[in-house]
PDB file of N, CA and C in Angstrom:
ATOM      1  N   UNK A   1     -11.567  19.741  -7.589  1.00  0.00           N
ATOM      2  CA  UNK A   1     -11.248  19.053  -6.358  1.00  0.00           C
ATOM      3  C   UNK A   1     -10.266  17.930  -6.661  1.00  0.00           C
ATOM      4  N   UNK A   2      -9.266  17.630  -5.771  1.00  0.00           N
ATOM      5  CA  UNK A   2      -8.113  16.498  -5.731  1.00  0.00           C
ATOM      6  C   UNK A   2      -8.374  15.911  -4.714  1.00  0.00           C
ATOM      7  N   UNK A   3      -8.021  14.524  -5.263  1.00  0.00           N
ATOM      8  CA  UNK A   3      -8.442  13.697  -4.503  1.00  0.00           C
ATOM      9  C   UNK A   3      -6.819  13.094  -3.790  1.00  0.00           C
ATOM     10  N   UNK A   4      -6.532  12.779  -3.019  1.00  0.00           N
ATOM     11  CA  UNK A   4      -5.412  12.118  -2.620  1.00  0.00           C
ATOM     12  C   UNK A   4      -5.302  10.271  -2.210  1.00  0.00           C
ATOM     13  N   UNK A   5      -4.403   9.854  -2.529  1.00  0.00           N
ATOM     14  CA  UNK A   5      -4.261   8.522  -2.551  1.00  0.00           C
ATOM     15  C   UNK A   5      -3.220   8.339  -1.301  1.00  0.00           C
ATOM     16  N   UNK A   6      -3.824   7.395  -0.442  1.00  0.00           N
ATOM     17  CA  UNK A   6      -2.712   7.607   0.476  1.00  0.00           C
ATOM     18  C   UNK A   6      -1.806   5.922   0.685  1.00  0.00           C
ATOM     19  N   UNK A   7      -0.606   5.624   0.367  1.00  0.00           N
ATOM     20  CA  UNK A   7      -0.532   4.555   0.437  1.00  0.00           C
ATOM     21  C   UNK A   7       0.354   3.710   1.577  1.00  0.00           C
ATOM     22  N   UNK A   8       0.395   2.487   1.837  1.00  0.00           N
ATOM     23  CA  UNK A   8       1.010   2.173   3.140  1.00  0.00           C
ATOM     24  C   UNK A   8       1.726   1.067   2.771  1.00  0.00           C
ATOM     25  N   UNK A   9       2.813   0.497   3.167  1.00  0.00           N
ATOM     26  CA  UNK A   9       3.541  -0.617   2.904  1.00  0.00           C
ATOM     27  C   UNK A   9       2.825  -2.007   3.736  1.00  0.00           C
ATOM     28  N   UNK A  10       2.959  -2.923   2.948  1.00  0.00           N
ATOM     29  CA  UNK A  10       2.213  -3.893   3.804  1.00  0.00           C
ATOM     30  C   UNK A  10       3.102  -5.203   4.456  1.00  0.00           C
ATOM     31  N   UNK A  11       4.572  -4.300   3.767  1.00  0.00           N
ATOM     32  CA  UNK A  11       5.439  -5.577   4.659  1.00  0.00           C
ATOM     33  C   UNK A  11       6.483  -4.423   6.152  1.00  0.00           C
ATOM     34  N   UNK A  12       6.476  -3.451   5.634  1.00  0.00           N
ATOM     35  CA  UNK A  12       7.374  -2.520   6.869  1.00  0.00           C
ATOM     36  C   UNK A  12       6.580  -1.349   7.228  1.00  0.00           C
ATOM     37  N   UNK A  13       5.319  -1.184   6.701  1.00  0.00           N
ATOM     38  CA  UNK A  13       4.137  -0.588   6.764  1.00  0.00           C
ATOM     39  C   UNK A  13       4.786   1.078   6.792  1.00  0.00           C
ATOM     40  N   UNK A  14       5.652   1.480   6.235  1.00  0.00           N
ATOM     41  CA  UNK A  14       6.035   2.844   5.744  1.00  0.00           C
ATOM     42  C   UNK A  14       5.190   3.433   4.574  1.00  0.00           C
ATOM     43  N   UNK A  15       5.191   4.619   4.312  1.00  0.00           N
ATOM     44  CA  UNK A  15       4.070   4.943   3.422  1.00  0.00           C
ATOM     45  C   UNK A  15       5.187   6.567   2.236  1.00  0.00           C
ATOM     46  N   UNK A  16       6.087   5.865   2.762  1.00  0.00           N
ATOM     47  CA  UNK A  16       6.919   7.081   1.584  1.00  0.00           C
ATOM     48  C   UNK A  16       7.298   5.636   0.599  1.00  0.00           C
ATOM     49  N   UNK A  17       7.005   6.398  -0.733  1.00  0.00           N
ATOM     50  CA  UNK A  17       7.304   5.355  -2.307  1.00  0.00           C
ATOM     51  C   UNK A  17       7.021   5.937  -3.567  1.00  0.00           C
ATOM     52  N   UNK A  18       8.024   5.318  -4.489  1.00  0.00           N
ATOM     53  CA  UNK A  18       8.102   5.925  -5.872  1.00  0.00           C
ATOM     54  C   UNK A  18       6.816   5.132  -6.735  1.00  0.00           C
ATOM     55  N   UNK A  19       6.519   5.766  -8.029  1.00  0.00           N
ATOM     56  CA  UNK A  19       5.876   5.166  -8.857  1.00  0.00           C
ATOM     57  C   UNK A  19       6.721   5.314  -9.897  1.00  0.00           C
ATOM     58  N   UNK A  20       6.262   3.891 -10.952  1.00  0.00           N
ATOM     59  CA  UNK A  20       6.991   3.844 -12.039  1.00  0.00           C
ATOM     60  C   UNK A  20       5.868   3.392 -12.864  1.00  0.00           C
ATOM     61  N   UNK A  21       5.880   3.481 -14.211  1.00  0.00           N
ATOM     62  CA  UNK A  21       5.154   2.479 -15.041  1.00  0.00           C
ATOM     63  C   UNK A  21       5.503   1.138 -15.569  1.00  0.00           C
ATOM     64  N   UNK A  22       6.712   1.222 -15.472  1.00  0.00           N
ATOM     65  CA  UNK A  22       7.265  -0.318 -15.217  1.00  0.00           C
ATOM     66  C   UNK A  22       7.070  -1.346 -14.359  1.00  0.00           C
ATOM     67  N   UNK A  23       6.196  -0.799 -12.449  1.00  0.00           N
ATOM     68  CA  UNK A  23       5.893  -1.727 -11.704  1.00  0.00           C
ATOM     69  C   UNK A  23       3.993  -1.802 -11.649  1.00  0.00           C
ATOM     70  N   UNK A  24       3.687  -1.606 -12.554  1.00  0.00           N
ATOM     71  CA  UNK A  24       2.281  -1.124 -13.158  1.00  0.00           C
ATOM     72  C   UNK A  24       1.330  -2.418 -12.973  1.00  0.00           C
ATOM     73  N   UNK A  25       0.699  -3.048 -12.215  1.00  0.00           N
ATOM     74  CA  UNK A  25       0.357  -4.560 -12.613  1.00  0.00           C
ATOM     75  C   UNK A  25      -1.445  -4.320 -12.027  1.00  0.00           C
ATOM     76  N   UNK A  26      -2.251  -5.108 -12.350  1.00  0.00           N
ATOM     77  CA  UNK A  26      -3.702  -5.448 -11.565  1.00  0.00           C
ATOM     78  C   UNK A  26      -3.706  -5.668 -10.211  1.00  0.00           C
ATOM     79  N   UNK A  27      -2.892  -5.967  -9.666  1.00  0.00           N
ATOM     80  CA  UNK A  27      -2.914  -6.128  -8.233  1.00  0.00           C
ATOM     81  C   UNK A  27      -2.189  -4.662  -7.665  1.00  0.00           C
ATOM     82  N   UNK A  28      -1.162  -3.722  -8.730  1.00  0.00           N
ATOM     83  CA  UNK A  28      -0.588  -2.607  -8.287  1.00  0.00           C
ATOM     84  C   UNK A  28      -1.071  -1.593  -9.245  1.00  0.00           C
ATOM     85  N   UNK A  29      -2.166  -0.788  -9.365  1.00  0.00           N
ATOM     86  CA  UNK A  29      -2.447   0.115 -10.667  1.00  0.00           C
ATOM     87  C   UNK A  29      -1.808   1.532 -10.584  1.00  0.00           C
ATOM     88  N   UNK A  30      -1.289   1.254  -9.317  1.00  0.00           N
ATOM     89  CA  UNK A  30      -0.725   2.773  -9.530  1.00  0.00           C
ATOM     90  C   UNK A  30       0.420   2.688  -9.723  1.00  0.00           C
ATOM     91  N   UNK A  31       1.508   1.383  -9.794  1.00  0.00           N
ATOM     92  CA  UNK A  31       2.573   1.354  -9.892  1.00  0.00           C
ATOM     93  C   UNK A  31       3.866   1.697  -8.702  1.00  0.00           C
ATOM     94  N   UNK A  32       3.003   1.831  -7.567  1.00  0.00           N
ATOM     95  CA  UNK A  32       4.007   2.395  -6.235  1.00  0.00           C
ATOM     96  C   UNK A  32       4.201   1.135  -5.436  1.00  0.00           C
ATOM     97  N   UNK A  33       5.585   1.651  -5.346  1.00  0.00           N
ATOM     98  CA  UNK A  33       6.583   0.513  -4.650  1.00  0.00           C
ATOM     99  C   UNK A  33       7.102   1.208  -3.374  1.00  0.00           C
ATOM    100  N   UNK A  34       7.233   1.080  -2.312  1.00  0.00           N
ATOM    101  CA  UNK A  34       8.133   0.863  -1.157  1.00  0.00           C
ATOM    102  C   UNK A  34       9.684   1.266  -1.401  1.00  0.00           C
ATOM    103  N   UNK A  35       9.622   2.673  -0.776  1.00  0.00           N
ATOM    104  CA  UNK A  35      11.247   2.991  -0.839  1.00  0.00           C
ATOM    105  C   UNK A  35      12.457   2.575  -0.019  1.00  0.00           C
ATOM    106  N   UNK A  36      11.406   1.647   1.111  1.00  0.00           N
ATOM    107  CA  UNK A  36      12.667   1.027   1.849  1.00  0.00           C
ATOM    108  C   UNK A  36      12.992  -0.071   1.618  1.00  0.00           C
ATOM    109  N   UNK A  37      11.686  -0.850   1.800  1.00  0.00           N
ATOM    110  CA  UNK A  37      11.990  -2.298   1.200  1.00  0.00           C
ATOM    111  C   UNK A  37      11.671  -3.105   0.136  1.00  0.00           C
ATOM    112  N   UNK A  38      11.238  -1.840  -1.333  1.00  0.00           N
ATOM    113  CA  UNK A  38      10.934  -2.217  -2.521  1.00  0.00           C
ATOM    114  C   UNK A  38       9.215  -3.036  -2.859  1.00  0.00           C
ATOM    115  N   UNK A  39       8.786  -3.194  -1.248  1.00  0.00           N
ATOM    116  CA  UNK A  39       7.197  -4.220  -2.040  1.00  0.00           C
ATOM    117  C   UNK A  39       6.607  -2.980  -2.380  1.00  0.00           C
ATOM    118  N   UNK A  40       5.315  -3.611  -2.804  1.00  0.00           N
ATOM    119  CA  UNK A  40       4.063  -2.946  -3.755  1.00  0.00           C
ATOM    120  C   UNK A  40       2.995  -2.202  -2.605  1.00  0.00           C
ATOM    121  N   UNK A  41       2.986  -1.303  -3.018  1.00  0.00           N
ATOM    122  CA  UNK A  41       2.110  -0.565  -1.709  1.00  0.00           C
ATOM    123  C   UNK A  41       0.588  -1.014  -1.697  1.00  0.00           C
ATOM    124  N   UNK A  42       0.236  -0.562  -0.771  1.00  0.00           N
ATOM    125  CA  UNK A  42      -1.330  -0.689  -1.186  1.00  0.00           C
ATOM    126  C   UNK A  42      -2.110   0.609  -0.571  1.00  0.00           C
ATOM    127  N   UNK A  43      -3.368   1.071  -1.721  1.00  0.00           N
ATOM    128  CA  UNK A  43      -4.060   1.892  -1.109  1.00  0.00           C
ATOM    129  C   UNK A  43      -4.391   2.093   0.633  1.00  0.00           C
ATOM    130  N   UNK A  44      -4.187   2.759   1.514  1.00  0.00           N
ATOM    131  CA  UNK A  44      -4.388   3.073   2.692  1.00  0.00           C
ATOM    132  C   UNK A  44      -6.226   2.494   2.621  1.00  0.00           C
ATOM    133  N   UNK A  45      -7.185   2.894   1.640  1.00  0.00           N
ATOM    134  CA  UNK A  45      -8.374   2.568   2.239  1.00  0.00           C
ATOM    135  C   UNK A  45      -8.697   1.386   2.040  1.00  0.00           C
ATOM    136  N   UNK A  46      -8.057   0.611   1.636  1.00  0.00           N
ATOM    137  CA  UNK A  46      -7.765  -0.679   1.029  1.00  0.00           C
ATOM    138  C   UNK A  46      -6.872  -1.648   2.502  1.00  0.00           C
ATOM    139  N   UNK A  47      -6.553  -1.038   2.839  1.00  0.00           N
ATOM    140  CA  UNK A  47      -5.774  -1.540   3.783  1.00  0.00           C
ATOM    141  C   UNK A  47      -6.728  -1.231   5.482  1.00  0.00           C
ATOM    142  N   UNK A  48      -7.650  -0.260   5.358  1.00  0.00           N
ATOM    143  CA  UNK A  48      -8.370  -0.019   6.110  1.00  0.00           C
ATOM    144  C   UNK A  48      -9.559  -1.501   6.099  1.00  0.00           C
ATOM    145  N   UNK A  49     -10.360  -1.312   5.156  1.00  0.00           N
ATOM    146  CA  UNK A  49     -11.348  -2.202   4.934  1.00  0.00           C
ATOM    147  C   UNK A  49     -10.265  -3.888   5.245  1.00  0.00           C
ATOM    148  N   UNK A  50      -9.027  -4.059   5.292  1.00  0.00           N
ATOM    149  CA  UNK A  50      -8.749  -5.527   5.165  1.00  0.00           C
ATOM    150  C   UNK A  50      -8.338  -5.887   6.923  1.00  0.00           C
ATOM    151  N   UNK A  51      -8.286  -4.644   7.440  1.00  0.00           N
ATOM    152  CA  UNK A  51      -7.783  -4.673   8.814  1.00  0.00           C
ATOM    153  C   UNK A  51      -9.362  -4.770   9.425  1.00  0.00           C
ATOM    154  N   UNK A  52     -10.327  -4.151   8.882  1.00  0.00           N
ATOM    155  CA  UNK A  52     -11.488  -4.393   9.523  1.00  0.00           C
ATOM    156  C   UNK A  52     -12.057  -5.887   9.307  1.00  0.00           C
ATOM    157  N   UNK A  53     -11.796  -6.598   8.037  1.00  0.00           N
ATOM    158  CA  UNK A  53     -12.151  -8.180   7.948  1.00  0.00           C
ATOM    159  C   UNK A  53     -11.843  -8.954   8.673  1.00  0.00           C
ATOM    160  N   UNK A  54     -10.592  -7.935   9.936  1.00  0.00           N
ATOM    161  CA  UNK A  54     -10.084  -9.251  10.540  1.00  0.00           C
ATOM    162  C   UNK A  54      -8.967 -10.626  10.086  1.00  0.00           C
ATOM    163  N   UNK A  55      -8.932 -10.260   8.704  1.00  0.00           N
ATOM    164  CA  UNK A  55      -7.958 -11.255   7.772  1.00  0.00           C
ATOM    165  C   UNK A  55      -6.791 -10.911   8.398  1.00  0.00           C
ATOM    166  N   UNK A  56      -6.188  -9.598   8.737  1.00  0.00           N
ATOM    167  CA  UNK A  56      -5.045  -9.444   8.720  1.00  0.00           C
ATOM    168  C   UNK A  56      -4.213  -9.954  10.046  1.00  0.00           C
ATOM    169  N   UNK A  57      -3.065 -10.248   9.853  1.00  0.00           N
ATOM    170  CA  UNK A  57      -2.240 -10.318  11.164  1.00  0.00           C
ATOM    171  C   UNK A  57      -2.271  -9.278  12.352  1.00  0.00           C
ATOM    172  N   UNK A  58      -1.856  -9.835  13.193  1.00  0.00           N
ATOM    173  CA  UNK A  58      -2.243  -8.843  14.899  1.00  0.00           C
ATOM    174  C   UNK A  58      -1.155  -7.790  14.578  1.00  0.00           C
ATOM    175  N   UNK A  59       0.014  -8.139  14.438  1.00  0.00           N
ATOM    176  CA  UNK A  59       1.526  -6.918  14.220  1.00  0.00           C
ATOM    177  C   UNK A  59       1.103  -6.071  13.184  1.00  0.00           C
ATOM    178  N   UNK A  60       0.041  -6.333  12.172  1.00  0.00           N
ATOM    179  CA  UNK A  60       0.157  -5.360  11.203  1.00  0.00           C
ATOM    180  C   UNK A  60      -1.057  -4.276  11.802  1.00  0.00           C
ATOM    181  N   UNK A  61      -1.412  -4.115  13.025  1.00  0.00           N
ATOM    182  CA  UNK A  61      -2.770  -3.581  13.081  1.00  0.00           C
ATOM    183  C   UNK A  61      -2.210  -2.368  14.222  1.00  0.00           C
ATOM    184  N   UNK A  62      -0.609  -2.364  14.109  1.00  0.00           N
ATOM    185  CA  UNK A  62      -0.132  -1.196  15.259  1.00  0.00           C
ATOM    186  C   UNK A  62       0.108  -0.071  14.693  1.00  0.00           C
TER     187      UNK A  62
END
């Protein structure tokens, strides 16, 4: 079984992006960056659980 990672941009919230091992960090373990506007992606379920805390901004929740 495969599992899929789904990831989302958290500044233009696009979800097409490259990985490298060069952008590899603890806050980015998979190394995927944003093909439009270069930030650090973040896991989609990760981004689920932070939209449910309520932390997040109102524009990022469309």
């Amino acid at each position: 079984m495969t599992s899929h990672i789904h990831f989302r941009c958290p500044c233009c919230h696009g979800s097409q992006y490259r990985t490298s091992h060069f952008d590899i960090s603890e806050s980015n373990p998979f190394g995927a960056k944003c093909i439009f506007c270069k930030s650090s992606m973040v896991s989609f379920d990760n981004v689920a659980l932070y939209i449910k805390s309520g932390q997040v901004p109102v524009d990022f929740r469309k």
